[in-house]
PDB file of N, CA and C in Angstrom:
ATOM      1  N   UNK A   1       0.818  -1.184   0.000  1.00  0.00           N
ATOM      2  CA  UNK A   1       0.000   0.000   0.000  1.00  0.00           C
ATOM      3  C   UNK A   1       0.861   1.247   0.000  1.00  0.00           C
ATOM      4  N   UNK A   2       1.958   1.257   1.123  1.00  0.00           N
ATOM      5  CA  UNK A   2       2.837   2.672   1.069  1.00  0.00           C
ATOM      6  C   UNK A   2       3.663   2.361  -0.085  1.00  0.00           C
ATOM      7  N   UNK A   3       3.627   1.662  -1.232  1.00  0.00           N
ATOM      8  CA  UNK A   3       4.704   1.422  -2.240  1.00  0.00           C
ATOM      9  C   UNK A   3       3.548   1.955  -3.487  1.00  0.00           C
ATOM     10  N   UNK A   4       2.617   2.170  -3.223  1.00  0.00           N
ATOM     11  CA  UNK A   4       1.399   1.967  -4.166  1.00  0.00           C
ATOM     12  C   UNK A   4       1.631   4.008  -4.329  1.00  0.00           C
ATOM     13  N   UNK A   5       1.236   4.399  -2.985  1.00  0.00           N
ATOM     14  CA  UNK A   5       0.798   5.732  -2.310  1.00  0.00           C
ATOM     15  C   UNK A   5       2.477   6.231  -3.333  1.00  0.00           C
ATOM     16  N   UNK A   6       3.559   6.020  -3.054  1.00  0.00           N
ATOM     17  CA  UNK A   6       4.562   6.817  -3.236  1.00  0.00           C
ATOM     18  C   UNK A   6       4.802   6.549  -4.793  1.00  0.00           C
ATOM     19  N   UNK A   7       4.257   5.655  -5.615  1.00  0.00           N
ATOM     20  CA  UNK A   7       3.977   5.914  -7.245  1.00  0.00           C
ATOM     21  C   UNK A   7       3.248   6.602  -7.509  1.00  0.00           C
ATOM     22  N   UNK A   8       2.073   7.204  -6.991  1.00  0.00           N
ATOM     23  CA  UNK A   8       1.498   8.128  -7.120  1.00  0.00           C
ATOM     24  C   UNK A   8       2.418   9.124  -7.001  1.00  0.00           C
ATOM     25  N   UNK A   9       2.516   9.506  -5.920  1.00  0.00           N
ATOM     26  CA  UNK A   9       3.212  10.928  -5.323  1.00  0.00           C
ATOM     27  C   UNK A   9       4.440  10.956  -6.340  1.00  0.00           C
ATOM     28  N   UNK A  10       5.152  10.146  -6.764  1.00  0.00           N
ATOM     29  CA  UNK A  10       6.060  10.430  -7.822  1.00  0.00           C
ATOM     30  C   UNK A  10       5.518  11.127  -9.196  1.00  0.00           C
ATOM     31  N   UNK A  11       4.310  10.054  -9.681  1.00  0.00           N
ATOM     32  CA  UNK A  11       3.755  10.771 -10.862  1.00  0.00           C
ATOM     33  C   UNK A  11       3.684  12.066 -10.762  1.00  0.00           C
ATOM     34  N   UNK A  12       2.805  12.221  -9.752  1.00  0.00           N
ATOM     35  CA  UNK A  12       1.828  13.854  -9.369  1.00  0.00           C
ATOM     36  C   UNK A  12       3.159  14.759  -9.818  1.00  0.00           C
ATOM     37  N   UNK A  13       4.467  14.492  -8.758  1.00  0.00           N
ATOM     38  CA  UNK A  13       5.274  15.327  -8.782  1.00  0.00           C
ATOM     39  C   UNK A  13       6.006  15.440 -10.750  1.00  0.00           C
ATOM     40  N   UNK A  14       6.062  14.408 -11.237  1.00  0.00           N
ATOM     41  CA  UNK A  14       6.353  14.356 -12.567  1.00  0.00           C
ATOM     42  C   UNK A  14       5.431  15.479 -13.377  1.00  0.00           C
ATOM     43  N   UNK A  15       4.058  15.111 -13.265  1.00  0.00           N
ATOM     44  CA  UNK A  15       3.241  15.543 -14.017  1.00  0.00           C
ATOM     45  C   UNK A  15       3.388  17.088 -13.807  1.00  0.00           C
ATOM     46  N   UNK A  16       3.547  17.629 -13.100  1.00  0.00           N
ATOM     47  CA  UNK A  16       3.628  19.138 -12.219  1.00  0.00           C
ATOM     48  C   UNK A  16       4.797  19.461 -13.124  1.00  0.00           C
ATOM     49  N   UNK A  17       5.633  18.861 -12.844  1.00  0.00           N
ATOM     50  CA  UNK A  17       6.930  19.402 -13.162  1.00  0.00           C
ATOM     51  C   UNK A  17       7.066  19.629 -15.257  1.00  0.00           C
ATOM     52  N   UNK A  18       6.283  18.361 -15.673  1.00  0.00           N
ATOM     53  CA  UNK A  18       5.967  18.824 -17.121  1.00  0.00           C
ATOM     54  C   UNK A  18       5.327  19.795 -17.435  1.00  0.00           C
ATOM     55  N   UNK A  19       4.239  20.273 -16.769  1.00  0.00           N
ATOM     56  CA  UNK A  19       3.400  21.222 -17.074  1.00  0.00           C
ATOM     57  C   UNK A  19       4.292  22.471 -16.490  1.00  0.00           C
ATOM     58  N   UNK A  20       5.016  22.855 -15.831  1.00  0.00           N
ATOM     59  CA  UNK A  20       5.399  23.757 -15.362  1.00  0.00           C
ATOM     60  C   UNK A  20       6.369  24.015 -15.970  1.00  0.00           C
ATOM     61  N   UNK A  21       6.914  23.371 -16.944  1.00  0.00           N
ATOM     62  CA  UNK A  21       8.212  23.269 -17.787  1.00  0.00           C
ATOM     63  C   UNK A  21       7.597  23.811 -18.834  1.00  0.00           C
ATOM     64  N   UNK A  22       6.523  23.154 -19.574  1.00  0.00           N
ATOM     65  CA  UNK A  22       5.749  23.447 -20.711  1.00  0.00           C
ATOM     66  C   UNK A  22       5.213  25.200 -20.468  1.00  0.00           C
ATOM     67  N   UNK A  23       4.494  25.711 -19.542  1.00  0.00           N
ATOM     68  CA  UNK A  23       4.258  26.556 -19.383  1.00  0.00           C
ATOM     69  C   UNK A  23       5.212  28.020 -19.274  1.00  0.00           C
ATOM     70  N   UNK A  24       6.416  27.573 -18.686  1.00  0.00           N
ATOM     71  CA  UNK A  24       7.242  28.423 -19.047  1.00  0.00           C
ATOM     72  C   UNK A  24       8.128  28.818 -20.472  1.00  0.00           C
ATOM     73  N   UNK A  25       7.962  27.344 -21.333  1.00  0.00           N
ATOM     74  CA  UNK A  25       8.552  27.366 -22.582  1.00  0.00           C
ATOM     75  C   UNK A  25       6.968  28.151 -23.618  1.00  0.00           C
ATOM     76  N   UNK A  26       6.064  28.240 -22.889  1.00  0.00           N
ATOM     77  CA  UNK A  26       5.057  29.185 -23.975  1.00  0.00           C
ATOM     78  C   UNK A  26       5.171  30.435 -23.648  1.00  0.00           C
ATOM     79  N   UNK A  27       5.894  30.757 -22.443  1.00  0.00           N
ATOM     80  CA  UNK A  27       5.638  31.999 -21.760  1.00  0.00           C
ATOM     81  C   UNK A  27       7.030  32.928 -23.011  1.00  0.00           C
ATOM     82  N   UNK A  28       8.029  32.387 -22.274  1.00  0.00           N
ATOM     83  CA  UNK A  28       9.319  32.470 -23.317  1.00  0.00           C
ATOM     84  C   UNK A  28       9.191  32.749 -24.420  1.00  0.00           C
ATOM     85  N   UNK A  29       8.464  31.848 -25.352  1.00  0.00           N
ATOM     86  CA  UNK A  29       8.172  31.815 -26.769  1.00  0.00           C
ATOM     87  C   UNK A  29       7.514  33.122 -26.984  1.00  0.00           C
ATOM     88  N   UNK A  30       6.449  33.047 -26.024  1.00  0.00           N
ATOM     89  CA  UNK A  30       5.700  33.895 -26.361  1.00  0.00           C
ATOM     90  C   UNK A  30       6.184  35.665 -26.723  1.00  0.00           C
ATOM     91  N   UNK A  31       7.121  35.352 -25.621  1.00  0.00           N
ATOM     92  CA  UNK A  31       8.071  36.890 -25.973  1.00  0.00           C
ATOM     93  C   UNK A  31       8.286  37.178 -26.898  1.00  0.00           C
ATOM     94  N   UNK A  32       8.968  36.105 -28.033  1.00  0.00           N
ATOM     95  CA  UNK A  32       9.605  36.784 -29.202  1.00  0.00           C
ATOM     96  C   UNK A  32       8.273  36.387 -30.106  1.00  0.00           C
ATOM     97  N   UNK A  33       6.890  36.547 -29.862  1.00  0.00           N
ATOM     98  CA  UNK A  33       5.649  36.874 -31.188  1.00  0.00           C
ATOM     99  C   UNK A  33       6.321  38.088 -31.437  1.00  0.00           C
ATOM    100  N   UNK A  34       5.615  38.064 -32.991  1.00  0.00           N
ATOM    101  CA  UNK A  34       5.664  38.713 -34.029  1.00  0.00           C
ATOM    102  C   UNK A  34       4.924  39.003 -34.563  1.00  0.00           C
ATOM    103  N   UNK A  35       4.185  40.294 -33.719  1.00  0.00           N
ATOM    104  CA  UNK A  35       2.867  41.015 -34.157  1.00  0.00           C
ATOM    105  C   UNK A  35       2.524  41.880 -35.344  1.00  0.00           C
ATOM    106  N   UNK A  36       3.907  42.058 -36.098  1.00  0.00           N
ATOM    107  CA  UNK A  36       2.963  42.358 -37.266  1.00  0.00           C
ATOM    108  C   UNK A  36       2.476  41.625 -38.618  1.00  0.00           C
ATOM    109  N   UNK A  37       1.890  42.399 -39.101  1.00  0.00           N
ATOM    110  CA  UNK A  37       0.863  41.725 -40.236  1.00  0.00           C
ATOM    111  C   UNK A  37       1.703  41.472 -41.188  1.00  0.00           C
ATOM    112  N   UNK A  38       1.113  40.406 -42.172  1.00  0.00           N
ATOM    113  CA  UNK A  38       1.819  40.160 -43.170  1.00  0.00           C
ATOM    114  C   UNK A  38       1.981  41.186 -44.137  1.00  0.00           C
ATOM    115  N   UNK A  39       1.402  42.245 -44.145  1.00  0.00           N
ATOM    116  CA  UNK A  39       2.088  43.373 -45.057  1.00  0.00           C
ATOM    117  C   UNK A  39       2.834  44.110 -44.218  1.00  0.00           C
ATOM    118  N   UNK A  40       2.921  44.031 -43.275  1.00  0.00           N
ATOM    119  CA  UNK A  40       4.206  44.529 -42.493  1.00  0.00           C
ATOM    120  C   UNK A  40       5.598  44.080 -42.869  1.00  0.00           C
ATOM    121  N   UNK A  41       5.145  42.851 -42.571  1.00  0.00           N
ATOM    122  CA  UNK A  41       6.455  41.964 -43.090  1.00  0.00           C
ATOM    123  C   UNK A  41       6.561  41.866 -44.319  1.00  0.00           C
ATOM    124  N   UNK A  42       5.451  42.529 -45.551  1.00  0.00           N
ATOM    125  CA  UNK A  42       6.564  42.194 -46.658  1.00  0.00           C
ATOM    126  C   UNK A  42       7.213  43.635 -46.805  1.00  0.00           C
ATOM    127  N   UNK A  43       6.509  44.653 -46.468  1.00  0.00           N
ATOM    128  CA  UNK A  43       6.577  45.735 -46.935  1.00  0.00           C
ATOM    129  C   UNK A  43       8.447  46.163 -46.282  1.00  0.00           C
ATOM    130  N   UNK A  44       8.727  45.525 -44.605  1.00  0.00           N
ATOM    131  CA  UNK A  44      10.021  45.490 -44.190  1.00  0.00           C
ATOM    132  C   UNK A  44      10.844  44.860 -45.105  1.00  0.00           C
ATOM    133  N   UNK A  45      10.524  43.480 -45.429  1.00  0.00           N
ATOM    134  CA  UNK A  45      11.507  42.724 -45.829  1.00  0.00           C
ATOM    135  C   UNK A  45      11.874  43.381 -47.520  1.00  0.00           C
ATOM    136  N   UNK A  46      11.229  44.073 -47.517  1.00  0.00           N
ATOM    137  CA  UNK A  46      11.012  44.851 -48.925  1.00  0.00           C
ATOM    138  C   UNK A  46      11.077  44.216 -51.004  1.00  0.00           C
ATOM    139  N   UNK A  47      10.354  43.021 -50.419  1.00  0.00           N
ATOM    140  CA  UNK A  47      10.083  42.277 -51.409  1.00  0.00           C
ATOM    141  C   UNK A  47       8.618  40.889 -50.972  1.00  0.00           C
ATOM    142  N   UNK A  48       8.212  41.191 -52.377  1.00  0.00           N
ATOM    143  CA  UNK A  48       7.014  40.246 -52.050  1.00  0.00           C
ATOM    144  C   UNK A  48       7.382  38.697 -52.793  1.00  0.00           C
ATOM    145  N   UNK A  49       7.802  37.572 -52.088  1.00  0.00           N
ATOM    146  CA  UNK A  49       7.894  36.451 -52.656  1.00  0.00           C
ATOM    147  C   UNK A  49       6.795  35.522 -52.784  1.00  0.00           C
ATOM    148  N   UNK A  50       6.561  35.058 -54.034  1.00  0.00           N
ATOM    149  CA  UNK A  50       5.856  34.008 -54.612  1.00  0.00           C
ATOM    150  C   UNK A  50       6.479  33.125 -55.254  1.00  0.00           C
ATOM    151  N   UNK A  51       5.647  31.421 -54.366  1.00  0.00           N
ATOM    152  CA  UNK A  51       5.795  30.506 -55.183  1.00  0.00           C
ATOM    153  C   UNK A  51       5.586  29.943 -56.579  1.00  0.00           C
ATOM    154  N   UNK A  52       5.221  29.003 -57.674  1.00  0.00           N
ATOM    155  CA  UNK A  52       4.872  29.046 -58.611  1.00  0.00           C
ATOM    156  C   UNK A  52       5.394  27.917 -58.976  1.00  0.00           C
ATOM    157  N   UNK A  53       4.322  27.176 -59.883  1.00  0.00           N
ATOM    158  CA  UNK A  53       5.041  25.990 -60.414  1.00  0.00           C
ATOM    159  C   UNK A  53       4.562  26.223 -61.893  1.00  0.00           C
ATOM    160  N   UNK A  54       5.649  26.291 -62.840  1.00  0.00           N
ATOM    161  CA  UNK A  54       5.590  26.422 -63.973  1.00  0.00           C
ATOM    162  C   UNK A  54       4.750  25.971 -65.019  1.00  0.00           C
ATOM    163  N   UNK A  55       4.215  24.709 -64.986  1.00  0.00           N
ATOM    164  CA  UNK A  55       3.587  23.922 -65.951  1.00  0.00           C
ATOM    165  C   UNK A  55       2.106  24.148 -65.824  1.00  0.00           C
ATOM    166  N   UNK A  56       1.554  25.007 -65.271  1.00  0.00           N
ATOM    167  CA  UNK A  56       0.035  25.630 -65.868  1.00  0.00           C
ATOM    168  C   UNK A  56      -0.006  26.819 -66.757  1.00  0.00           C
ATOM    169  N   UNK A  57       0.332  26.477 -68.356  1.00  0.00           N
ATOM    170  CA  UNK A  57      -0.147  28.127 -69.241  1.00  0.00           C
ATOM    171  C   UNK A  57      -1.523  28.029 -69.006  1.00  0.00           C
ATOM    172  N   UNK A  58      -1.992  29.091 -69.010  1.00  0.00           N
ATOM    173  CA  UNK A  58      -1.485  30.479 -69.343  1.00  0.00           C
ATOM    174  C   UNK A  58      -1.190  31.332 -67.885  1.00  0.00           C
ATOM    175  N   UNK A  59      -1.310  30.673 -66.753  1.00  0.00           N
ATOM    176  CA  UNK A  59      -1.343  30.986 -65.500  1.00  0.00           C
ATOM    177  C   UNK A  59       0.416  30.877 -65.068  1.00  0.00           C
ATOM    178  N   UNK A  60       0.911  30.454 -65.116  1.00  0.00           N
ATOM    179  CA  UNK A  60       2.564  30.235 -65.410  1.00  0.00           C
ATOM    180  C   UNK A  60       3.551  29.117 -66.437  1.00  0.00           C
ATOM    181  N   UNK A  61       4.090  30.225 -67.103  1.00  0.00           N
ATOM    182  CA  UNK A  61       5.214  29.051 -67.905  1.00  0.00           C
ATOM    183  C   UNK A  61       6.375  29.408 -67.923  1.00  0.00           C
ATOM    184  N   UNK A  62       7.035  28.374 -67.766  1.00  0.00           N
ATOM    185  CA  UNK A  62       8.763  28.782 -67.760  1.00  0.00           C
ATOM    186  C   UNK A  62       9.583  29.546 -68.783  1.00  0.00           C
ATOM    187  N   UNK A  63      10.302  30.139 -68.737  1.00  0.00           N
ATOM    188  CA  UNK A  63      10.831  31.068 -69.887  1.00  0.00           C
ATOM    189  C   UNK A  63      12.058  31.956 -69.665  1.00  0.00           C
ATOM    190  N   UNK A  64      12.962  31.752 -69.640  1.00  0.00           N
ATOM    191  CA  UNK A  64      14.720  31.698 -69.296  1.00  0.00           C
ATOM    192  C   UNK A  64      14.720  33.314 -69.569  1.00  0.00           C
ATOM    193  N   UNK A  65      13.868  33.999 -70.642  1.00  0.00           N
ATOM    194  CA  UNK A  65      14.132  35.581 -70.990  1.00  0.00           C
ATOM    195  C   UNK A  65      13.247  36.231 -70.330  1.00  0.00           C
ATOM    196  N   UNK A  66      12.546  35.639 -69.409  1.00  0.00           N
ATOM    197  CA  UNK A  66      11.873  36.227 -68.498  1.00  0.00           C
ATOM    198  C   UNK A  66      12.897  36.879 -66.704  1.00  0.00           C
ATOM    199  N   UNK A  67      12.494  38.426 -66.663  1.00  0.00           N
ATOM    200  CA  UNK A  67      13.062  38.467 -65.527  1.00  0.00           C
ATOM    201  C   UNK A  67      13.258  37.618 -64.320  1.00  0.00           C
ATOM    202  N   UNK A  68      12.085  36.807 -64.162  1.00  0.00           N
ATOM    203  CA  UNK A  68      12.164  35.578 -63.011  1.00  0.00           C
ATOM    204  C   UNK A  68      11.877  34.253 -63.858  1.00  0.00           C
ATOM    205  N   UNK A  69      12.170  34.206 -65.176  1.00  0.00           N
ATOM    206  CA  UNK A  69      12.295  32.836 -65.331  1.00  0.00           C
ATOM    207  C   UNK A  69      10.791  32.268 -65.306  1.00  0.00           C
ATOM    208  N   UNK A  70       9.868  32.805 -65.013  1.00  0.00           N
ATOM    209  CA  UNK A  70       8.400  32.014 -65.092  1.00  0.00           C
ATOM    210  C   UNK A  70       7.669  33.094 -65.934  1.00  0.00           C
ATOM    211  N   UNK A  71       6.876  33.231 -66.724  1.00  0.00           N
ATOM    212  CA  UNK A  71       5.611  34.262 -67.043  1.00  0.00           C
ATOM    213  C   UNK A  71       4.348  33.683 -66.851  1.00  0.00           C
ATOM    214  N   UNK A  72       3.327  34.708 -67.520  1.00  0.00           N
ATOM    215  CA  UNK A  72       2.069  34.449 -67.438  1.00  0.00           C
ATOM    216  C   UNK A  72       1.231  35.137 -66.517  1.00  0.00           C
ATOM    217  N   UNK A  73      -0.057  35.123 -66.475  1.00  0.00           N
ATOM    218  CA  UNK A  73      -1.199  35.778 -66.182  1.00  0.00           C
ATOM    219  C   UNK A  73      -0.682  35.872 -64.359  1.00  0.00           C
ATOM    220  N   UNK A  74      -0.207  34.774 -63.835  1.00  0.00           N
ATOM    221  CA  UNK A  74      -0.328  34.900 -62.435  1.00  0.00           C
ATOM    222  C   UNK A  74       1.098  35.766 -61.642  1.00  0.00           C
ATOM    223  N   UNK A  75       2.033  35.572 -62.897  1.00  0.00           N
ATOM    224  CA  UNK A  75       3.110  36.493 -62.329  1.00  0.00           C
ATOM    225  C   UNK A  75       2.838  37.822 -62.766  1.00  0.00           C
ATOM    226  N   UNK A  76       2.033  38.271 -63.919  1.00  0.00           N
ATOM    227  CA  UNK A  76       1.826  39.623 -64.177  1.00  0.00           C
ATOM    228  C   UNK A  76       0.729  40.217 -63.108  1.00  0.00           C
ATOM    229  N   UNK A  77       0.411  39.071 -62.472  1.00  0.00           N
ATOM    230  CA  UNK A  77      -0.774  39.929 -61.264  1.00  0.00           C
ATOM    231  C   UNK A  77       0.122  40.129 -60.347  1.00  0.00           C
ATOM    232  N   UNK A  78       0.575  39.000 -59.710  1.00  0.00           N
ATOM    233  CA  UNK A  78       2.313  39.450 -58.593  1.00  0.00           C
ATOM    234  C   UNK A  78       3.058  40.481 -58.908  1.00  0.00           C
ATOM    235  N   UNK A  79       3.224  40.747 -59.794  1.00  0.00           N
ATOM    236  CA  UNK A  79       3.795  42.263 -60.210  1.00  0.00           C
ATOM    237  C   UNK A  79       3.745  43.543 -60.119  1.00  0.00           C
ATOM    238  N   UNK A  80       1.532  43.516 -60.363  1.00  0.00           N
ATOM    239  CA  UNK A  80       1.206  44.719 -60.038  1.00  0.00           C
ATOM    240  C   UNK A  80       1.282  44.576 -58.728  1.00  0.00           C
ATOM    241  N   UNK A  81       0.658  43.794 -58.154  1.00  0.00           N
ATOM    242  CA  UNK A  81       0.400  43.542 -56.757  1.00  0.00           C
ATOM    243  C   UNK A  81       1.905  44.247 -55.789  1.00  0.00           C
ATOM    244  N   UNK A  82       2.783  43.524 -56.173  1.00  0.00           N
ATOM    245  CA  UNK A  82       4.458  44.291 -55.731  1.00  0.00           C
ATOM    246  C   UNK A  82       4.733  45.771 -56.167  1.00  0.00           C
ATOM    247  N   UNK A  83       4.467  46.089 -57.381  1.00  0.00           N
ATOM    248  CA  UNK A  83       4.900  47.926 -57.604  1.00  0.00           C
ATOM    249  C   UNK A  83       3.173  48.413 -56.795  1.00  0.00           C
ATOM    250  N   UNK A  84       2.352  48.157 -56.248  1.00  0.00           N
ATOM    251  CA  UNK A  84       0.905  48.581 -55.999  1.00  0.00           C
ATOM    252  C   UNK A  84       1.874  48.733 -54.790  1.00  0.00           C
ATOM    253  N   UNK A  85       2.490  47.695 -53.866  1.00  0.00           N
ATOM    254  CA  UNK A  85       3.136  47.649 -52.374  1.00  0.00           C
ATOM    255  C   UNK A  85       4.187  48.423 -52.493  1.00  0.00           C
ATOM    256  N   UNK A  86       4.852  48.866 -53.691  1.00  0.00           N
ATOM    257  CA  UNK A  86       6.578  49.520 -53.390  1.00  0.00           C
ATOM    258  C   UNK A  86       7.486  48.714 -53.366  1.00  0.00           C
ATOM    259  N   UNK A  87       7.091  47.597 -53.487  1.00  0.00           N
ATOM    260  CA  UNK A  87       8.025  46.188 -53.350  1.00  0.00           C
ATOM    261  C   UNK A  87       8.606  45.456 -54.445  1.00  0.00           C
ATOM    262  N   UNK A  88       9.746  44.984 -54.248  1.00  0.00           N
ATOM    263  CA  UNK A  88      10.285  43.990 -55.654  1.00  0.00           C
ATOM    264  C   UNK A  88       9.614  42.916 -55.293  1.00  0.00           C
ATOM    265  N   UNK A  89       9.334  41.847 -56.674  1.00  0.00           N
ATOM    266  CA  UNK A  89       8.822  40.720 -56.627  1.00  0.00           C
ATOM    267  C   UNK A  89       9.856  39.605 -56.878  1.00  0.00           C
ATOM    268  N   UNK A  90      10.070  38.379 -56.394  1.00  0.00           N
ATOM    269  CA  UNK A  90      10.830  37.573 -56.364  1.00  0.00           C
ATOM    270  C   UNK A  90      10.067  36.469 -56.434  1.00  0.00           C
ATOM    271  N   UNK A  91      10.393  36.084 -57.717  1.00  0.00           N
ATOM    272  CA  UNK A  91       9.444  34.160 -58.117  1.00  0.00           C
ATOM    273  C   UNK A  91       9.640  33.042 -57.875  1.00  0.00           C
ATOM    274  N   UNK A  92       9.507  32.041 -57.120  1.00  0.00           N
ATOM    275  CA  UNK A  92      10.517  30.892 -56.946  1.00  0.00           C
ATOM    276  C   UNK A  92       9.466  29.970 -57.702  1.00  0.00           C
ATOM    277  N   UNK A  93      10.209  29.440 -58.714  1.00  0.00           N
ATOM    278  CA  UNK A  93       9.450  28.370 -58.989  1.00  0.00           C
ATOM    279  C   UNK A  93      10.162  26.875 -58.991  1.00  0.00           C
ATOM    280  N   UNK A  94       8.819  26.339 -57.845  1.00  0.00           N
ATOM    281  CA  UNK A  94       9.093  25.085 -57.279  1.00  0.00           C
ATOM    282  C   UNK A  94       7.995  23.775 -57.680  1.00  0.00           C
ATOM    283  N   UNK A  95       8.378  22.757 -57.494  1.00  0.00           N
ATOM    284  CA  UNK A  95       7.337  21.515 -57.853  1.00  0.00           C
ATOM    285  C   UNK A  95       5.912  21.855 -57.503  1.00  0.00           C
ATOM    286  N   UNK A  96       4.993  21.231 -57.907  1.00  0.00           N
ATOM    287  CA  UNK A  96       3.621  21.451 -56.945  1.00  0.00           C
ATOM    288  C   UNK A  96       3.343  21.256 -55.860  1.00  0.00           C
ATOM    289  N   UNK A  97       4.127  19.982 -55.293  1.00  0.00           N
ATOM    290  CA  UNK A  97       3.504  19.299 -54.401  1.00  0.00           C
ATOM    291  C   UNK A  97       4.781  20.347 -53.316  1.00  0.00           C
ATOM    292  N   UNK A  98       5.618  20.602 -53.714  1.00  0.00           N
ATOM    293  CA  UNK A  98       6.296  21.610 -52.737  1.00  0.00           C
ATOM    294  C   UNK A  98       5.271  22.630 -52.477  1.00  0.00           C
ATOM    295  N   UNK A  99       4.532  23.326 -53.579  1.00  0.00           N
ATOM    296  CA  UNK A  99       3.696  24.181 -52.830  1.00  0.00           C
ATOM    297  C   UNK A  99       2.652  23.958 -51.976  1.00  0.00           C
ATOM    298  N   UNK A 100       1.918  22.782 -52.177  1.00  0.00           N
ATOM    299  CA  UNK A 100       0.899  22.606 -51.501  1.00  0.00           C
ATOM    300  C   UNK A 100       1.333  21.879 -49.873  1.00  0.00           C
TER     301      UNK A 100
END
């Protein structure tokens, strides 16, 4: 019975001690949020990046004499969208399933 009682009292004290660990690692974290908005952050970082996977014309196609290497309907909207912000646009074009 007192061997029973002091596995308990071990847990309890375990369990305490996770949560009190955990709670201070959100507290911590929590310090360095990063409250601003995503046009905050692009407008700092002073470029708007988009993904893109090449193989949907007329929405993107690859093209080497293109400033970023992709064209089409969806990078000419990223474009305005970036000189509309003040921002350069930067294209990465990656697989699909990377984007999704």
């Amino acid at each position: 019975m007192a061997k029973s009682s002091k596995t308990i009292q071990i847990a309890a004290v375990a369990v305490i001690a996770v949560v009190a660990i955990a709670a201070i690692g959100f507290v911590l974290l929590g310090g360095f949020a990063d409250d601003r908005t995503t046009m905050e952050k692009v407008k700092d970082r002073g470029k708007l990046i988009v993904g893109t996977s090449s193989g949907f014309p007329p929405f993107e196609m690859a093209n080497s004499k293109s400033p970023y290497g992709v064209e089409g309907f969806d990078i000419d909207l990223a474009k305005k969208i970036a000189d509309k912000l003040g921002v350069e646009l930067e294209v990465q074009d990656l697989g699909f399933d990377v984007l999704i």
